[in-house]
Protein backbone atom coordinates (compact mmCIF):
# COMPACT_ATOMS: atom_id res chain seq x y z
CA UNK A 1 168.93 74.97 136.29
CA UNK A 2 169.29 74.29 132.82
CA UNK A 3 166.74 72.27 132.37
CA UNK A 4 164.52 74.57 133.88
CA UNK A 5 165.65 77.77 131.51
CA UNK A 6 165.50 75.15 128.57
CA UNK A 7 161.47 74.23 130.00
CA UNK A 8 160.80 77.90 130.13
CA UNK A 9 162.43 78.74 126.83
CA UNK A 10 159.92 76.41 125.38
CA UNK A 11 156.72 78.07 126.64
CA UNK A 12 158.13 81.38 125.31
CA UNK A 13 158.35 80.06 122.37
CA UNK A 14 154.54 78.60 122.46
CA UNK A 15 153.16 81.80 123.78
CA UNK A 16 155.04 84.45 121.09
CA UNK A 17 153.02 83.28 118.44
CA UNK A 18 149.84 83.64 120.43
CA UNK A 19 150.70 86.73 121.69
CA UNK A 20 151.18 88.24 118.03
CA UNK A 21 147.77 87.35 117.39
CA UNK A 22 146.43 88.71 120.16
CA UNK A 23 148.18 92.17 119.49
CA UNK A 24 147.34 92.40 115.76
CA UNK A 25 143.34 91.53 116.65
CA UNK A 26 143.51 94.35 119.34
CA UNK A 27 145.09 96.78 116.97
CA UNK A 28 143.18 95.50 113.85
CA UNK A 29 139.76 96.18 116.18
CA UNK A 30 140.50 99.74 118.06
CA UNK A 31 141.82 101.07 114.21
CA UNK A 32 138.89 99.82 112.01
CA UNK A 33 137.02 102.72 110.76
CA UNK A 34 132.77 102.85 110.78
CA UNK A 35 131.56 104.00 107.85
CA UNK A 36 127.94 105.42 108.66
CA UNK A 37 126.11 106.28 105.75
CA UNK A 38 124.01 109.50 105.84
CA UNK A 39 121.54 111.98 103.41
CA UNK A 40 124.01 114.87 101.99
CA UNK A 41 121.85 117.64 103.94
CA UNK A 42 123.24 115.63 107.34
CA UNK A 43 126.94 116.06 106.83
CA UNK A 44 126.79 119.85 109.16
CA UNK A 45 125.23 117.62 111.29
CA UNK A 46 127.68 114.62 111.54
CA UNK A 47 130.91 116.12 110.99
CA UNK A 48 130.89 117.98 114.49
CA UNK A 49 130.09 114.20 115.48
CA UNK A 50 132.62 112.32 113.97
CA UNK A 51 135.38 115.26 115.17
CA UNK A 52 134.60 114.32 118.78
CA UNK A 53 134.51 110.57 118.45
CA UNK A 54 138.08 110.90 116.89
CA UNK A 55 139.11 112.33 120.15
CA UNK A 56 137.82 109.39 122.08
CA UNK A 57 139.60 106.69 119.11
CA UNK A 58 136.42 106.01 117.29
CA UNK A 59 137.11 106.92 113.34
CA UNK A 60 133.93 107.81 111.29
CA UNK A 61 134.07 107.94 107.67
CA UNK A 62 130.66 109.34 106.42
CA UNK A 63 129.43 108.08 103.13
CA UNK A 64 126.80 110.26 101.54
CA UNK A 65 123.87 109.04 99.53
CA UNK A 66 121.40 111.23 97.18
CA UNK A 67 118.17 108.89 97.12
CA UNK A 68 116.56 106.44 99.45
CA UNK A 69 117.17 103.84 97.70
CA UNK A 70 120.89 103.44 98.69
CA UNK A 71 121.98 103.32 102.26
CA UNK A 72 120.03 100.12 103.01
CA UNK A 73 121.29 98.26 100.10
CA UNK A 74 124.96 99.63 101.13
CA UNK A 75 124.25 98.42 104.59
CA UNK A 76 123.02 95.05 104.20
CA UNK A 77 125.88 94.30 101.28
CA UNK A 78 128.26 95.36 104.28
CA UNK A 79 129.57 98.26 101.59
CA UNK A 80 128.84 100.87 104.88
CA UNK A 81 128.34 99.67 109.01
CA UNK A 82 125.33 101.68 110.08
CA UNK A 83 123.35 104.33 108.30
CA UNK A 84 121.22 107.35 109.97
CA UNK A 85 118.43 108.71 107.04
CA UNK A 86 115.18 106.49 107.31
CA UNK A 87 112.00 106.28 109.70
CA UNK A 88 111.26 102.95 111.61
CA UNK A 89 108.08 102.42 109.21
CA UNK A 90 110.39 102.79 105.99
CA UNK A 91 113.28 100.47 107.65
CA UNK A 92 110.27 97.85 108.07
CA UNK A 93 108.56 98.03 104.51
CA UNK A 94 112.66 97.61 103.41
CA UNK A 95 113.36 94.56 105.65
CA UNK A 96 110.01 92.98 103.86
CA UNK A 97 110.77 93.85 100.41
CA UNK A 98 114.32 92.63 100.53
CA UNK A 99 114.21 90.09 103.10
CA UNK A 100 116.84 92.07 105.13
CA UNK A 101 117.25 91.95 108.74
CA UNK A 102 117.96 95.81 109.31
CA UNK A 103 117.47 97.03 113.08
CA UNK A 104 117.35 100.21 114.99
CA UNK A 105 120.29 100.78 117.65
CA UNK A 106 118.69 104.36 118.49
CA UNK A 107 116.59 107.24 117.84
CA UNK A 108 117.63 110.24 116.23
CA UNK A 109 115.10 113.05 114.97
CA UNK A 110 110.89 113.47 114.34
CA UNK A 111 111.12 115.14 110.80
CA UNK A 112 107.07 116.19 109.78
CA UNK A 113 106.74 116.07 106.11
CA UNK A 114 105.19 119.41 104.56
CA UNK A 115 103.07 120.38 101.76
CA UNK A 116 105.48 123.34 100.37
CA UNK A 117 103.82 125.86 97.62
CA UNK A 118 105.61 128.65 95.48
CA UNK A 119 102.17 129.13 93.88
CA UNK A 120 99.35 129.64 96.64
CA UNK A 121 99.72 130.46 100.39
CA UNK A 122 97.10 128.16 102.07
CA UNK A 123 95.68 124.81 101.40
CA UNK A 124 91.93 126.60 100.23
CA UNK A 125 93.88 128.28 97.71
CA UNK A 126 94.60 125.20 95.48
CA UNK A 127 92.42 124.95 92.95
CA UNK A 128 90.40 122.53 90.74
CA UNK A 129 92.74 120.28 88.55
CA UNK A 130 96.11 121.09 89.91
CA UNK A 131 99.17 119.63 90.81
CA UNK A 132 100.54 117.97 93.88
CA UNK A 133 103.60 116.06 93.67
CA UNK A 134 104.75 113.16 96.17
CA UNK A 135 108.11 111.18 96.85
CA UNK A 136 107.72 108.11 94.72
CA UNK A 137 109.50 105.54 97.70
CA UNK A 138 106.29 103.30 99.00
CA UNK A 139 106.40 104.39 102.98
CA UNK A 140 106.79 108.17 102.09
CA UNK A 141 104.25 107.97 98.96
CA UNK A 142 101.53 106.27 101.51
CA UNK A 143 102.84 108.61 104.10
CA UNK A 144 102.07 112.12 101.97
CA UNK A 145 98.96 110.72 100.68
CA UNK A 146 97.71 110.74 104.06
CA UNK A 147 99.24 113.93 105.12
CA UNK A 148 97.12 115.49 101.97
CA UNK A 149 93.99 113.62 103.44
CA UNK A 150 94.45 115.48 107.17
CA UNK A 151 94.82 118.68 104.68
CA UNK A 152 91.31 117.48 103.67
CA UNK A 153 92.72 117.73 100.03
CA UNK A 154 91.62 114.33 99.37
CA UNK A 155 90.37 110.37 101.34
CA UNK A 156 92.42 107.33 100.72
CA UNK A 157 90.81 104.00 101.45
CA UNK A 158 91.71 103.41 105.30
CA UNK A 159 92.20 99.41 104.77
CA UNK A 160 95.15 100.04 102.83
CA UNK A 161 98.21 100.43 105.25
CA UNK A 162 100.04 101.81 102.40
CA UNK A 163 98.44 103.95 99.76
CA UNK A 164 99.05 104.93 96.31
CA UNK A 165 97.20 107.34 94.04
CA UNK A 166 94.99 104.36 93.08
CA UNK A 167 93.77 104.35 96.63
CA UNK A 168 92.52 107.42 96.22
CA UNK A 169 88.63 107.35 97.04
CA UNK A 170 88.01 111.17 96.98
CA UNK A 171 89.31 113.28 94.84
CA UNK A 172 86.36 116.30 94.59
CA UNK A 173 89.73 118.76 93.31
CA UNK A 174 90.07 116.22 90.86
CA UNK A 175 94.18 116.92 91.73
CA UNK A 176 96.89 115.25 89.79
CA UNK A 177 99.05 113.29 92.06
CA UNK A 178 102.21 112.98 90.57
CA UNK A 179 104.85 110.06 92.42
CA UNK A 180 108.38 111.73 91.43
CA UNK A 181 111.62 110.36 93.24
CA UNK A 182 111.98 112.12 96.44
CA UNK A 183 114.93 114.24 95.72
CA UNK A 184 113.54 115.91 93.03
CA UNK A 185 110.10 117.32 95.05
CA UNK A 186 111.45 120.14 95.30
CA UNK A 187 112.35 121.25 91.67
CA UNK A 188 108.84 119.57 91.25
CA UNK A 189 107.53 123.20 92.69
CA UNK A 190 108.09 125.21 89.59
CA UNK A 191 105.46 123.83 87.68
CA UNK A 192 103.06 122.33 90.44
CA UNK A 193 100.59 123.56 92.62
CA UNK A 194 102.19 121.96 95.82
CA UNK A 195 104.54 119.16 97.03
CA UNK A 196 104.96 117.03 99.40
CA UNK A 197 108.59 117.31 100.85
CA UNK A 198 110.79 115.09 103.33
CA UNK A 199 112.71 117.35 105.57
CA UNK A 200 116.22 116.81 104.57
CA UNK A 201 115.43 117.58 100.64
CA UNK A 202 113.70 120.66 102.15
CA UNK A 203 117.10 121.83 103.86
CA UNK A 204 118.76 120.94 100.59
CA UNK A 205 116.62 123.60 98.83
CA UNK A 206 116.26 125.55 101.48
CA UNK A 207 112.98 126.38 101.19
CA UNK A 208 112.04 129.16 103.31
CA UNK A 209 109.16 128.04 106.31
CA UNK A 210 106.70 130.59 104.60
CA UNK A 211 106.04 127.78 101.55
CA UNK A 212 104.80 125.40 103.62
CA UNK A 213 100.96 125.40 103.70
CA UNK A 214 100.44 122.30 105.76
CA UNK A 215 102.38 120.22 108.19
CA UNK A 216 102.43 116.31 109.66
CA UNK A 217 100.32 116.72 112.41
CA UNK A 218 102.84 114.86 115.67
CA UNK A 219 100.83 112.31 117.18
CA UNK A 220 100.71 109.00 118.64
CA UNK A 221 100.39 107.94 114.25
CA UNK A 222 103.74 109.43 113.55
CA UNK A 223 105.45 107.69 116.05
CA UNK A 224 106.47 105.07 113.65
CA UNK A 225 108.07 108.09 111.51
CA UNK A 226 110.57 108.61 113.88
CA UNK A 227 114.12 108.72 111.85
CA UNK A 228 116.73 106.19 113.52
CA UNK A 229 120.54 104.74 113.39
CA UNK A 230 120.01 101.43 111.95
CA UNK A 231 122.79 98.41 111.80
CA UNK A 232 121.88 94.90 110.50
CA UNK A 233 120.81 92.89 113.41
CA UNK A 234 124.11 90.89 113.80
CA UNK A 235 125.74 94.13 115.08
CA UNK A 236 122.66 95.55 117.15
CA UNK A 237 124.70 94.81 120.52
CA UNK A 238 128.41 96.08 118.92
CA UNK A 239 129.55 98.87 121.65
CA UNK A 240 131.01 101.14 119.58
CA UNK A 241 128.26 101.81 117.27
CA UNK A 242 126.33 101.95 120.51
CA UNK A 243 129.13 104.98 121.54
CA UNK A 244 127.93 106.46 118.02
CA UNK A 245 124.45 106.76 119.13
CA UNK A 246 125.42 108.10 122.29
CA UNK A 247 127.52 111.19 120.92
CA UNK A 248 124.61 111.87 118.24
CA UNK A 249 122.03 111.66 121.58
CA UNK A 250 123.45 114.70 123.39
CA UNK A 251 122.47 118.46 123.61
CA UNK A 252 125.19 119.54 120.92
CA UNK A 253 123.68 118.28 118.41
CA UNK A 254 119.85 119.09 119.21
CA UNK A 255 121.45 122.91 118.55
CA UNK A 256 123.07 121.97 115.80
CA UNK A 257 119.66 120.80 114.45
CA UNK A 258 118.18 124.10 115.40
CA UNK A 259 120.81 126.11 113.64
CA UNK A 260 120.47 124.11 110.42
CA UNK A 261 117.07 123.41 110.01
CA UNK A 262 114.80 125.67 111.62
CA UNK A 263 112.62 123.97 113.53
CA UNK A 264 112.11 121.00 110.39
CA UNK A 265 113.54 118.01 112.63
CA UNK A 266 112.59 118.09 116.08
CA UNK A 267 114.97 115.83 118.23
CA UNK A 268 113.15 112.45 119.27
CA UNK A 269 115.51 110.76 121.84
């Protein structure tokens, strides 16, 4: 008998220490919170999110950026654990200018970019020699460039994927494009003709739908505009950023989107 307690004694001594370990990377795991970096404009949107994923023992901590330029550089230095602001085609000009491997994990919105004007109230109203101002950022500078061509404002050369004013071919206006960074297109509107403003920057402003004189045209083309939740690829299969996707994907927040922004993001899941 005793040398049977003594024998069993010594496992439970083995198996505490495991045990422990076992606890503290259970607890360590269910209490880590996911920071999920998002544009300013998107907190209204979020914050009803990350109140019901509390409920269910998923803690969001939302980390709010004012340019482009940020979340993906937060997200790939590990400084944030997904991020919701940017388009498929931007996420893929990123991943080849910084040799990142950034991935979607899930759709979120179709945002259209517009052509807003204080000055004139239709496209034939601009005139010879004025201003149109663009976001600066490659994708969205290519991307407005082309929306300004389908206003018939302008041609780009169609072998560029990409364009920038100097790929420009037609210009009969003679309009100054001006590349400022994309947060500031809207204060841009005091002094030019027209500019070219991403949705979120729009809500910001909140620029009334009567200043915009032209919108993206939706079409098989801006599929690859399509805003997404993006984690680096190591975590593309982690199940609770796949739970975060699932409580953005639901019919709450497609009226939370209509409340807040009119009609400017149109839900894409």
């Amino acid at each position: 008998m005793k040398k049977s307690f003594k024998h069993f004694s010594w496992l439970l001594l083995l198996l505490i220490p495991l045990l422990i370990v076992a606890g503290c990377g259970k607890s360590s795991s269910s209490n880590k919170t996911i920071k999920v970096g998002i544009m300013g404009s998107d907190e209204k949107i979020w914050k009803p999110i990350k109140t019901k994923l509390a409920k269910e023992g998923v803690k969001i901590k939302l980390v709010t950026f004012t340019d482009y330029n940020q979340p993906n550089a937060a997200l790939s230095n590990h400084e944030i654990d997904i991020n919701s602001f940017q388009h498929t085609y931007f996420m893929n000009a990123w991943n080849k200018a910084h040799k990142t491997n950034i991935v979607s994990i899930g759709r979120t919105v179709r945002a259209p970019l517009r052509l807003y004007s204080k000055k004139v109230k239709n496209v034939s109203d601009i005139k010879k020699g004025d201003q149109i101002t663009i976001p600066n950022d490659s994708t969205n500078e290519g991307r407005a460039l082309h929306l300004l061509q389908s206003a018939g404002l302008i041609k780009v050369d169609g072998k560029v994927e990409l364009p920038t004013p100097k790929n420009i071919t037609e210009n009969k206006l003679n309009l100054k494009i001006t590349p400022v960074d994309a947060a500031q297109t809207p204060r841009s509107l005091s002094d030019a003709a027209g500019a070219v403003i991403n949705n979120e920057f729009a809500a910001e402003a909140k620029l009334p739908n009567n200043e915009t004189i032209y919108k993206e045209k939706l079409n098989k083309a801006s599929i690859p505009y399509i805003n997404i939740i993006a984690a680096n690829k190591s975590d593309k299969n982690n199940a609770t950023y796949k739970k975060i996707v699932k409580a953005y994907q639901t019919e709450a927040t497609k009226k939370l989107l209509k409340k807040y922004y009119h009609g400017l993001t149109i839900p894409a899941w």
